[in-house]
Protein backbone atom coordinates (compact mmCIF):
# COMPACT_ATOMS: atom_id res chain seq x y z
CA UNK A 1 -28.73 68.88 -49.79
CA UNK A 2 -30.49 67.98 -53.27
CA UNK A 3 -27.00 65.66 -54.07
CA UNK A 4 -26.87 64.10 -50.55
CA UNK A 5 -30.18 62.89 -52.12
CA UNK A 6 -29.13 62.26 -55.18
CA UNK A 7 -26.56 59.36 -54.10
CA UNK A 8 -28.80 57.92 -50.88
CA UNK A 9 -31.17 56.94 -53.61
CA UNK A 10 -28.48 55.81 -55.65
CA UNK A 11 -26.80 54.15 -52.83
CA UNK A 12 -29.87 52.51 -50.93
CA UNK A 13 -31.15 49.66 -52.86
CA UNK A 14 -27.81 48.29 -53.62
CA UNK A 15 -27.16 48.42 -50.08
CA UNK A 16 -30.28 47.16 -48.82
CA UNK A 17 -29.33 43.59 -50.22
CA UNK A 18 -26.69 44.10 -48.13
CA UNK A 19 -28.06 43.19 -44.41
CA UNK A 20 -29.30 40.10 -44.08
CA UNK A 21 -28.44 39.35 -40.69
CA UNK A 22 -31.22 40.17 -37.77
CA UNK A 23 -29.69 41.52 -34.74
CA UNK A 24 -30.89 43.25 -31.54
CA UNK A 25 -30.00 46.02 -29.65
CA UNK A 26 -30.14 46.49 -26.15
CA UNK A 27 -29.82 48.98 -23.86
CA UNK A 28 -28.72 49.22 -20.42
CA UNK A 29 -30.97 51.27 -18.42
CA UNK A 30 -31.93 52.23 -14.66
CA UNK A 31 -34.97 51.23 -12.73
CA UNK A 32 -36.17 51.98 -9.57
CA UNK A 33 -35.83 48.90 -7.22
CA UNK A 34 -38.71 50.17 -5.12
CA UNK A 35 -36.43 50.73 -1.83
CA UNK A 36 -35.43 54.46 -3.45
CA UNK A 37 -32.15 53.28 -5.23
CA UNK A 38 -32.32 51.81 -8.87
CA UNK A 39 -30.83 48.83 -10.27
CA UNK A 40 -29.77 48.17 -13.74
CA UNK A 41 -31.54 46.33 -16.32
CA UNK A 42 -31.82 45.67 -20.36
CA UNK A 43 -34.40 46.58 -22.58
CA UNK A 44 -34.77 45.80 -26.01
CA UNK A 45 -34.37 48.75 -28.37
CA UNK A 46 -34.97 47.70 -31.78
CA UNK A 47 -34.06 44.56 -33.99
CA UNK A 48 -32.65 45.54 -37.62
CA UNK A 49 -31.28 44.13 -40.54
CA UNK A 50 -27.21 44.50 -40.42
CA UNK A 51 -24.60 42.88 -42.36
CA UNK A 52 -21.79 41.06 -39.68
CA UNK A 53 -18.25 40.94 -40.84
CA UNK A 54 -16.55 38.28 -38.24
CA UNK A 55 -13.02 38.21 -39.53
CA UNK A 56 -12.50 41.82 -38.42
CA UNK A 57 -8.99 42.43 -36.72
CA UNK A 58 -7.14 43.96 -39.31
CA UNK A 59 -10.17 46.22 -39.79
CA UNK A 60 -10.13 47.02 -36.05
CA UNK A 61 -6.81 47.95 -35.58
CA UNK A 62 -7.29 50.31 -38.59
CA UNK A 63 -10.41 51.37 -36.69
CA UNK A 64 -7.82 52.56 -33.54
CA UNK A 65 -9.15 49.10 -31.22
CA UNK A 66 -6.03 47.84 -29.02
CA UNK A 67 -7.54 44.37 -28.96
CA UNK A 68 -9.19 43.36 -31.95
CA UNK A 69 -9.50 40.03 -31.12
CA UNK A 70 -12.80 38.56 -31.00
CA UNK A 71 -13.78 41.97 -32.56
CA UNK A 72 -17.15 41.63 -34.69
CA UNK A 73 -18.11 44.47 -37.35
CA UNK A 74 -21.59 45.05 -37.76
CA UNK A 75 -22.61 47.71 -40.36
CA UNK A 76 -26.06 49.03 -40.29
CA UNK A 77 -28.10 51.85 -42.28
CA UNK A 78 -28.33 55.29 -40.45
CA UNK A 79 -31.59 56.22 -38.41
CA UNK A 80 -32.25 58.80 -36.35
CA UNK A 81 -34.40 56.56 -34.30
CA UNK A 82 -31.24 54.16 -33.05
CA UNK A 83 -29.02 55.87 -29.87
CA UNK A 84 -26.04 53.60 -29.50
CA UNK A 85 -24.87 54.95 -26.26
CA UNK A 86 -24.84 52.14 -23.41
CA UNK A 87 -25.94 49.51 -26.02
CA UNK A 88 -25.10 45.97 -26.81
CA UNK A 89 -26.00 43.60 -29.59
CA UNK A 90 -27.45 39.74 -29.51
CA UNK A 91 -26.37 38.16 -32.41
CA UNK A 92 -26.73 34.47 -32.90
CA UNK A 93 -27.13 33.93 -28.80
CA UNK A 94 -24.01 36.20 -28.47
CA UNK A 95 -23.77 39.58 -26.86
CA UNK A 96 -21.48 42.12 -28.58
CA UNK A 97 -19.97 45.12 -26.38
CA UNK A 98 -20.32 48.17 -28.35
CA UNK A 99 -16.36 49.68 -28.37
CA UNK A 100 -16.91 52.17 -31.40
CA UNK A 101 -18.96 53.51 -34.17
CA UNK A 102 -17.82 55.46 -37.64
CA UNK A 103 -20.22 57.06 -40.05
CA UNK A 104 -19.46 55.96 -43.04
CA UNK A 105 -18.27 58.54 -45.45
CA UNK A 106 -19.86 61.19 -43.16
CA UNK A 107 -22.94 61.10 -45.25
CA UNK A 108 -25.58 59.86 -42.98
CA UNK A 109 -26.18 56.22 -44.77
CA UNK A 110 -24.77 53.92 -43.11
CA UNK A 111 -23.03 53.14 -39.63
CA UNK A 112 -20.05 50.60 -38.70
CA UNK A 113 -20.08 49.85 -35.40
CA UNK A 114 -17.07 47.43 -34.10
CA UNK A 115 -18.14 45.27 -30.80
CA UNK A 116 -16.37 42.54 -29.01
CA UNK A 117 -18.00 39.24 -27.40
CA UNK A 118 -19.09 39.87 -23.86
């Protein structure tokens, strides 16, 4: 544990300068509709700093995506606080479908999620 440490403080401010894109993430969620069924809706979950790699098809099909056209990278530092299940992104007045995420280097410090535009 003391080395995992060890290289996320090593790693960390060198990728910090990394994101400098804002981007949100929403959620789709259920609400009740009042009539005893729910509908869906969005709510915003957080906004973060990620770095957004748009020439990304060669990465994609690497990544196992069938269609990697129109397929956006974003790569964001791990927190427990972000769940990425039935999530989208807004970038740039753009939604982003969520189609996968990797942990990089299965070490807990960063994410790479690949999306497609909506």
């Amino acid at each position: 544990m003391a080395c995992i440490n060890v290289v996320y403080k090593r790693l960390m401010p060198k990728l910090s300068r990394k994101y400098n894109k804002r981007v949100e993430i929403w959620k789709t969620i259920q609400v009740p509709d009042g009539f005893g069924g729910y509908t869906n809706t969005t709510e915003l979950q957080k906004t973060v700093w990620m770095n957004v790699i748009t020439n990304a098809a060669r990465r994609a099909t690497e990544a196992g995506l069938t269609e990697p056209m129109n397929t956006v990278i974003f790569e964001l530092r791990y927190r427990l606080g972000i769940d990425l299940e039935d999530t989208f992104f807004r970038y740039k007045d753009k939604e982003y479908v969520l189609q996968g995420v990797q942990n990089k280097n299965e070490m807990n410090v960063e994410l790479v999620a690949y999306a497609t535009l909506r």
